[in-house]
Protein backbone atom coordinates (compact mmCIF):
# COMPACT_ATOMS: atom_id res chain seq x y z
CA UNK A 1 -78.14 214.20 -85.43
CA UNK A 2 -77.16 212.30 -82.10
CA UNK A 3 -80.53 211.21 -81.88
CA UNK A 4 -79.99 208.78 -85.26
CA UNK A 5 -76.68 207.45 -83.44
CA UNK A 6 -80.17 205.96 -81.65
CA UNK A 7 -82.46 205.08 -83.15
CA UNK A 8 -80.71 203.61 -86.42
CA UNK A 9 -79.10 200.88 -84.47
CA UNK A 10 -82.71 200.53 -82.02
CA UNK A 11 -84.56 200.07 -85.53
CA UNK A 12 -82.15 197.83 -86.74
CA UNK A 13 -82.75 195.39 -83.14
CA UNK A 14 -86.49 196.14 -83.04
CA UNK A 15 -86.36 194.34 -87.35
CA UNK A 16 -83.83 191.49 -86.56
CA UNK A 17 -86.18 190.49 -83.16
CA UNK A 18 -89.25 191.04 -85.42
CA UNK A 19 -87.12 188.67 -88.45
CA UNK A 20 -86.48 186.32 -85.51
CA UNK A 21 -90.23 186.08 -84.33
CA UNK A 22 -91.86 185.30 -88.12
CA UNK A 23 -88.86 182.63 -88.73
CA UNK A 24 -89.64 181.15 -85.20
CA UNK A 25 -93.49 181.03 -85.56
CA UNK A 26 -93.16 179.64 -89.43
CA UNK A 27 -90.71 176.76 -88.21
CA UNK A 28 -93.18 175.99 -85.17
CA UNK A 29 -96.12 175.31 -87.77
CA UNK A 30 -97.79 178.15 -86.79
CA UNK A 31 -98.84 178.82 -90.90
CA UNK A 32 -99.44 175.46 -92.05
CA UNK A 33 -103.33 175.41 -91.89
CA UNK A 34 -104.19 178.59 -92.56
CA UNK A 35 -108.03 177.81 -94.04
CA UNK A 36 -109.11 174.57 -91.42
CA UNK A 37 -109.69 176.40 -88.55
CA UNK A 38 -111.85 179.33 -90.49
CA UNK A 39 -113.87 176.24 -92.33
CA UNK A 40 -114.27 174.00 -88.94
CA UNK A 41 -117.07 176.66 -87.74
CA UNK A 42 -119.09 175.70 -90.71
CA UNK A 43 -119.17 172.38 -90.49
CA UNK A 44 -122.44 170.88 -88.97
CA UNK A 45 -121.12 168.36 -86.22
CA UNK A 46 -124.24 167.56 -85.04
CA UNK A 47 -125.78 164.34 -85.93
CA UNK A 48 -129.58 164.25 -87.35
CA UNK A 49 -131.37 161.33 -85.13
């Protein structure tokens, strides 16, 4: 039982920092392209002479 005294609060920290982390990456643009840089590889950059 003292061991939930613990780890409910740790959890608790460990889910607000992970909260924190999405939040920060979504406002940084991190998810705005999501399909670009998967459909860049399959472009053919190379010019025919």
């Amino acid at each position: 039982m003292e061991s939930l005294y613990l780890l409910i609060p740790l959890s608790l920290i460990m889910v607000g920092v992970a909260i924190w982390i999405f939040f920060g990456a979504a406002d940084s643009g991190q998810f705005d392209d999501l399909e670009g840089p998967a459909l860049r590889i399959l472009r053919d950059d190379d010019k025919a002479p």
